[in-house]
C-alpha atoms as a PDB file:
ATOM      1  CA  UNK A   1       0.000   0.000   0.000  1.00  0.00           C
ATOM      2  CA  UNK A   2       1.228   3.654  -1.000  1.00  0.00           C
ATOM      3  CA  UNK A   3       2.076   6.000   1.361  1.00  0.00           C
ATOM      4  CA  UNK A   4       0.665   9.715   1.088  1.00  0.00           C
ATOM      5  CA  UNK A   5       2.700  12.808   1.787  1.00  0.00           C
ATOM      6  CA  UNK A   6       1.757  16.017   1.567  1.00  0.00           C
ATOM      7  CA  UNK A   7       3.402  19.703   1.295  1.00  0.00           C
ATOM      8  CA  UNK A   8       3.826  22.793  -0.277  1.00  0.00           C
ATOM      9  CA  UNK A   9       6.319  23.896  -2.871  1.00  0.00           C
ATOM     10  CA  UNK A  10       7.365  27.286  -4.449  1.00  0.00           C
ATOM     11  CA  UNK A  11       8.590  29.099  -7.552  1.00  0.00           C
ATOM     12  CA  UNK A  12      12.179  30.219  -7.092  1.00  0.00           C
ATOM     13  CA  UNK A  13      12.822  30.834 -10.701  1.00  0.00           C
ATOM     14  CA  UNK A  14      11.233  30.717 -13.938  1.00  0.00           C
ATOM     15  CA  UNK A  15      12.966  31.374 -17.117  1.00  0.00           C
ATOM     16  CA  UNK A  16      11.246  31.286 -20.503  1.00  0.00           C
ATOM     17  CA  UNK A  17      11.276  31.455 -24.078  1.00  0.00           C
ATOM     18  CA  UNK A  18       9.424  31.133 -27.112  1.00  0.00           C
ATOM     19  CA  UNK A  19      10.756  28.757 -29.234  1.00  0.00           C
ATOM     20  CA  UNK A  20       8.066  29.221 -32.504  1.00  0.00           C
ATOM     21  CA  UNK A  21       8.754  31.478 -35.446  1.00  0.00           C
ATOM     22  CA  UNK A  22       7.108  35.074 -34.787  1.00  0.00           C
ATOM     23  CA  UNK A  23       3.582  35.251 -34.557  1.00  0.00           C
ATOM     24  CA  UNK A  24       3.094  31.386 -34.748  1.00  0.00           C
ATOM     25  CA  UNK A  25      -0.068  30.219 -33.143  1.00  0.00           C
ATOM     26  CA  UNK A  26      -0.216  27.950 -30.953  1.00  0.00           C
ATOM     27  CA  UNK A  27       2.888  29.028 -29.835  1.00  0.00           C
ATOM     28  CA  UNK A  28       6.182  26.616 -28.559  1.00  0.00           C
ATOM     29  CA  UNK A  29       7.903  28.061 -25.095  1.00  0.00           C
ATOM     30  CA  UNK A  30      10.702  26.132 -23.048  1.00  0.00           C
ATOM     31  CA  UNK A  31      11.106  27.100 -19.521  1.00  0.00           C
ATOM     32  CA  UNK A  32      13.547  26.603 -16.735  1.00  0.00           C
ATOM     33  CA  UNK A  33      12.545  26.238 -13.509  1.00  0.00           C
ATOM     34  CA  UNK A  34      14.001  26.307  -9.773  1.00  0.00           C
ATOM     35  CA  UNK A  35      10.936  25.186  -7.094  1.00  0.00           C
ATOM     36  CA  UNK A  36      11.507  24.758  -3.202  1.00  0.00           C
ATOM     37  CA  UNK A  37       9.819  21.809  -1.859  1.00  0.00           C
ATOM     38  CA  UNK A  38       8.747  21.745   1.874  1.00  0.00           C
ATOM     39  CA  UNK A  39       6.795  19.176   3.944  1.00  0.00           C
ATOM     40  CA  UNK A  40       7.211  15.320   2.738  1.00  0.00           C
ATOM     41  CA  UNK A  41       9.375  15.940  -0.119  1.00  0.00           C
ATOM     42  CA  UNK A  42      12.434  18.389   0.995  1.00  0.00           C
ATOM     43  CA  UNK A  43      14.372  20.032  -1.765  1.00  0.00           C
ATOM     44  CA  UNK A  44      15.809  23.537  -1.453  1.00  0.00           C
ATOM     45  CA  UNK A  45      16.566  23.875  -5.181  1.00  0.00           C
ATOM     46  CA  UNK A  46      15.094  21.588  -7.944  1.00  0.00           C
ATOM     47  CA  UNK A  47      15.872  21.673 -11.561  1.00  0.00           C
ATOM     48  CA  UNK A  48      13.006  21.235 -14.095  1.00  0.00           C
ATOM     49  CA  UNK A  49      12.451  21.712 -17.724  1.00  0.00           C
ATOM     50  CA  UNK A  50       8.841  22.308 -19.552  1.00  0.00           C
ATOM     51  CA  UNK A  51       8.046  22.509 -22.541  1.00  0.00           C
ATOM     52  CA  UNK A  52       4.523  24.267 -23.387  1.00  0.00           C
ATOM     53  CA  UNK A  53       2.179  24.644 -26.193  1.00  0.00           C
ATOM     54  CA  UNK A  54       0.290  28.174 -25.298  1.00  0.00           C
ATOM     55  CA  UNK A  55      -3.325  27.604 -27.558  1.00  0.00           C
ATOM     56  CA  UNK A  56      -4.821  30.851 -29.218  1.00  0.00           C
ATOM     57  CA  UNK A  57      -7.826  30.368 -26.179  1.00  0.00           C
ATOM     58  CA  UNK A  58      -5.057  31.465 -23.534  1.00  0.00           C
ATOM     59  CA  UNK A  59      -5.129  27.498 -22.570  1.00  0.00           C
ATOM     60  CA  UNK A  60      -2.695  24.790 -23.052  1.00  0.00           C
ATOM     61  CA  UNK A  61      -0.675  22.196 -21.958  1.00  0.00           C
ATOM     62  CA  UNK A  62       2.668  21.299 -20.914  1.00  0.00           C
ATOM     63  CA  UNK A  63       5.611  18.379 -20.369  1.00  0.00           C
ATOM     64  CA  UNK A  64       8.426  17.913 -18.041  1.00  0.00           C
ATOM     65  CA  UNK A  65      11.148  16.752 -16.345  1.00  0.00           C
ATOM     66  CA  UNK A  66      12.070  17.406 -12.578  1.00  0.00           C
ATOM     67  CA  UNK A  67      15.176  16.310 -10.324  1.00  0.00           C
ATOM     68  CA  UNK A  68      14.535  16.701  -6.573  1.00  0.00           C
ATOM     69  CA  UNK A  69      17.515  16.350  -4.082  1.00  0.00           C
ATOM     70  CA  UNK A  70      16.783  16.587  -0.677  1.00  0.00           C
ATOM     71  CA  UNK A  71      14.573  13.949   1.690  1.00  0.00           C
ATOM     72  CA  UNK A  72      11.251  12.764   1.425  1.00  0.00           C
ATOM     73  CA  UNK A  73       9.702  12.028   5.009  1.00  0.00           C
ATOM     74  CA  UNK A  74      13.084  11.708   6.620  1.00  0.00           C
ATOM     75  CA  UNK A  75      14.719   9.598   3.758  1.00  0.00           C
ATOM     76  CA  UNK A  76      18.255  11.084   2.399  1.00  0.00           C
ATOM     77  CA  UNK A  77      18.265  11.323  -1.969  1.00  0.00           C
ATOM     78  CA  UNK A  78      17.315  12.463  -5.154  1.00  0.00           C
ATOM     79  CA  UNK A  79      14.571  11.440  -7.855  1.00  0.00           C
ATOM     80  CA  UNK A  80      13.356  12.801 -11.158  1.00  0.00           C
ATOM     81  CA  UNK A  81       9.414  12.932 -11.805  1.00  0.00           C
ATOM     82  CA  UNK A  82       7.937  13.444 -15.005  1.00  0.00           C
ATOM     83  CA  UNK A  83       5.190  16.003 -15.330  1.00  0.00           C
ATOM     84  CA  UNK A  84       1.801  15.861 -17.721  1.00  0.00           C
ATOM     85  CA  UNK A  85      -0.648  18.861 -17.272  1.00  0.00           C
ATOM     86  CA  UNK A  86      -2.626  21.919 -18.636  1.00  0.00           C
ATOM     87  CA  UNK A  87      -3.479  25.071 -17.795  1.00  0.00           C
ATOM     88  CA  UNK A  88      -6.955  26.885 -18.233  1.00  0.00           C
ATOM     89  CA  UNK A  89      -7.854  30.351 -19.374  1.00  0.00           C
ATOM     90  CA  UNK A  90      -7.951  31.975 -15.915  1.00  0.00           C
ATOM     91  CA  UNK A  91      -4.371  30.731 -14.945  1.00  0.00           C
ATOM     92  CA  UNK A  92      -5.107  27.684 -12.701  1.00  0.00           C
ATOM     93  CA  UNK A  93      -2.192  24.756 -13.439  1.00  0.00           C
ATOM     94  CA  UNK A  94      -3.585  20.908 -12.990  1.00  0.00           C
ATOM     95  CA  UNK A  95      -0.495  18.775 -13.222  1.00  0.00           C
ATOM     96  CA  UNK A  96       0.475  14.948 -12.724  1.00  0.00           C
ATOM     97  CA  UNK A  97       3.472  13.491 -12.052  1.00  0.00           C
ATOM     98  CA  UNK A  98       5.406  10.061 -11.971  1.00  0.00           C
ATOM     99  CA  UNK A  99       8.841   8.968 -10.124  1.00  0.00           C
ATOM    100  CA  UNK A 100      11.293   8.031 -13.773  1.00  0.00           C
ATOM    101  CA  UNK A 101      11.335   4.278 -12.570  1.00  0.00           C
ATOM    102  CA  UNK A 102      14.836   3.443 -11.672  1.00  0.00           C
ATOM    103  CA  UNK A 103      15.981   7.427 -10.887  1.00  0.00           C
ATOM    104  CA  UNK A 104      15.461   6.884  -7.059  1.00  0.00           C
ATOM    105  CA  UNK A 105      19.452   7.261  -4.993  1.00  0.00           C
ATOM    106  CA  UNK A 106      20.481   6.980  -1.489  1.00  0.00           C
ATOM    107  CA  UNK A 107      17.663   6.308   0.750  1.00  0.00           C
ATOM    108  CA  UNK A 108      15.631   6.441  -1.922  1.00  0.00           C
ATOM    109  CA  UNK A 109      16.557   3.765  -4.602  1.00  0.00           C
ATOM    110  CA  UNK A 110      14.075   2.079  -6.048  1.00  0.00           C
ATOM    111  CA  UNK A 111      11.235   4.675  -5.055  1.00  0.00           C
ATOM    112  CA  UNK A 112       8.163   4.795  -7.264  1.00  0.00           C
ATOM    113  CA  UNK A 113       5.048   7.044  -6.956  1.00  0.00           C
ATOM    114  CA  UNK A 114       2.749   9.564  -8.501  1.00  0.00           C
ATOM    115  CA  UNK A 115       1.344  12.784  -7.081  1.00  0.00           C
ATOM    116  CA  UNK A 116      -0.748  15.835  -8.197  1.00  0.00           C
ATOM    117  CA  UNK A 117      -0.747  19.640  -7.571  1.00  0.00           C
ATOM    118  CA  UNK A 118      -3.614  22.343  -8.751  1.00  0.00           C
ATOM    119  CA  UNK A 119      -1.227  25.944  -9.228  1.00  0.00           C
ATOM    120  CA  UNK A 120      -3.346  29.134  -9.192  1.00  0.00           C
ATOM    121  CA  UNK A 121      -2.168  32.163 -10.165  1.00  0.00           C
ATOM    122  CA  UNK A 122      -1.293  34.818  -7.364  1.00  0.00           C
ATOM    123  CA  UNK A 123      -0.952  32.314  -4.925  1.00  0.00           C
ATOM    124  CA  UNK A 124       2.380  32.310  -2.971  1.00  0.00           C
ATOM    125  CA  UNK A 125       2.713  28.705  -2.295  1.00  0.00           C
ATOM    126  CA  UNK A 126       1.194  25.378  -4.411  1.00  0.00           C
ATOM    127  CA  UNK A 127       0.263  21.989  -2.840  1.00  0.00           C
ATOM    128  CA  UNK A 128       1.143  18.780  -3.498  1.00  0.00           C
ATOM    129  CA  UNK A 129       0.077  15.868  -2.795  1.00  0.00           C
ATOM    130  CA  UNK A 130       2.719  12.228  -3.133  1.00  0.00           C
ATOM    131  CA  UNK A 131       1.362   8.550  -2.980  1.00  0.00           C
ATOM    132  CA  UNK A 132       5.039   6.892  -3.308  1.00  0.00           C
ATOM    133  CA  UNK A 133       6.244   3.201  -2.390  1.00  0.00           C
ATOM    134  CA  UNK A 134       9.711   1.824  -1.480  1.00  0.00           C
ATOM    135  CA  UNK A 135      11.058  -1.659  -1.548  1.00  0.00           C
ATOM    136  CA  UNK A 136      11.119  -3.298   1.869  1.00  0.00           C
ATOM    137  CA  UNK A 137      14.486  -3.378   3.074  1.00  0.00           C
ATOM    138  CA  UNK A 138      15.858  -6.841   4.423  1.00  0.00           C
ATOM    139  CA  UNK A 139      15.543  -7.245   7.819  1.00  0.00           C
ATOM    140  CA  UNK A 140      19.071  -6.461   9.883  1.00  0.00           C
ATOM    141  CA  UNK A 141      21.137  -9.053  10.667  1.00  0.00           C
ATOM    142  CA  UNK A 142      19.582 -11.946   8.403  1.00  0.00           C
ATOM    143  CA  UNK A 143      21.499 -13.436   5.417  1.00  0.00           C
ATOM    144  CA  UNK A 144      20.352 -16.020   3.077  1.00  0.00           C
ATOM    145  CA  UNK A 145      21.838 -18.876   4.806  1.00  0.00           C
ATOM    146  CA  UNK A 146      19.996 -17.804   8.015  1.00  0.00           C
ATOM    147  CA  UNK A 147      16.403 -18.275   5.809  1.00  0.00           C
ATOM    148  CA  UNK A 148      17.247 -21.299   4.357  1.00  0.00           C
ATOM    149  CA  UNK A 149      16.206 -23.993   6.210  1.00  0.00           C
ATOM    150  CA  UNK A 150      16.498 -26.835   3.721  1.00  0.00           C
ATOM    151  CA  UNK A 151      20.537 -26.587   3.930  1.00  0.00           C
ATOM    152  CA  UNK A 152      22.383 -28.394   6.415  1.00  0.00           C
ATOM    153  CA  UNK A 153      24.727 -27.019   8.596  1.00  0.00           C
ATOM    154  CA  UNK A 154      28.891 -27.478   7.298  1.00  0.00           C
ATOM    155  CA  UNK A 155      29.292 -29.470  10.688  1.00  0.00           C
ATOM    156  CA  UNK A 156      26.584 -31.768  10.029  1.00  0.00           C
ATOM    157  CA  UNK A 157      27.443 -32.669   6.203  1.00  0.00           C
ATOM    158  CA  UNK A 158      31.701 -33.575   6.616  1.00  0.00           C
ATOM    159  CA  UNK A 159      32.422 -36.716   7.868  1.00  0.00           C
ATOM    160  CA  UNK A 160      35.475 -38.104   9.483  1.00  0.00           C
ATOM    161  CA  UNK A 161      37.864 -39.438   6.981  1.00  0.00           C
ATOM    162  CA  UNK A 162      40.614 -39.511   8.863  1.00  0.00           C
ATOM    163  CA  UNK A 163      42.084 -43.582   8.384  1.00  0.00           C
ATOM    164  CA  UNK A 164      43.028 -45.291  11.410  1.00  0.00           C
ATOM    165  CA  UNK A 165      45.994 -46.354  12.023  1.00  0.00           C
ATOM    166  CA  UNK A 166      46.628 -49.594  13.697  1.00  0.00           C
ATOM    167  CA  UNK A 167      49.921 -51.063  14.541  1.00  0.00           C
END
């Protein structure tokens, strides 16, 4: 079963440009972005790339690719989500995400998840919510040997070959 996390998250930088010819409708932007996670996920400084397709309706949608270093509730790592969303005509942002299956380091290898946010303009701060899963780590001390009861033990399987001697 998933866990849930929740938190908030800011814009620390955005950086855009068109990338269609003049006038073009819709029109093609790239933008760089820098967000500060708080709450479950921890990251002071993320990296993330969009791409957008602005519609002639002042709608559209959007792609992209996020790294987050920092802790998620308490774990040590980094992980990159992928983003799907759209935007509607009076500024709100829906957006999904998904943990890039195998990005998960440190505490956090092998982490998978999705989450959500809703953006609206003017607000300072945007919510998030995380449903993510981890593998279960072994339990300390136990090996292989110590689970496999079909094995016998090295003392039990040699036998005394040592000839005796008689004079």
């Amino acid at each position: 079963m998933p866990t849930r996390t929740t938190g908030h998250f800011t814009f620390a930088n955005w950086e855009e440009r068109t990338v269609s010819p003049g006038e073009a409708s819709p029109t093609l932007a790239c933008a760089s972005v820098t967000n500060a996670y708080s709450g479950g996920i921890t990251a002071a400084h993320t990296t993330c790339e969009y791409v957008i397709v602005y519609r002639p309706d002042k709608t559209g949608s959007f792609t992209g690719m996020q790294v987050l270093t920092g802790g998620l509730d308490g774990r040590e790592g980094a992980f990159a989500v992928e983003e799907r969303g759209w935007f509607d005509s009076e500024g709100a942002v829906h957006c999904t995400f998904e943990v890039v299956a195998g990005s998960g380091t440190g505490d956090l290898a092998g982490l998978g998840g999705t989450g959500s946010y809703t953006a609206r303009q003017g607000e300072p701060s945007v919510a998030y919510t995380f449903d993510y899963h981890l593998p279960t780590p072994p339990a300390t001390g136990s090996t292989d040997s110590d689970t496999d009861s079909g094995t016998d033990s090295v003392t039990d399987s040699v036998t005394d070959s040592t000839p005796s001697v008689t004079n």
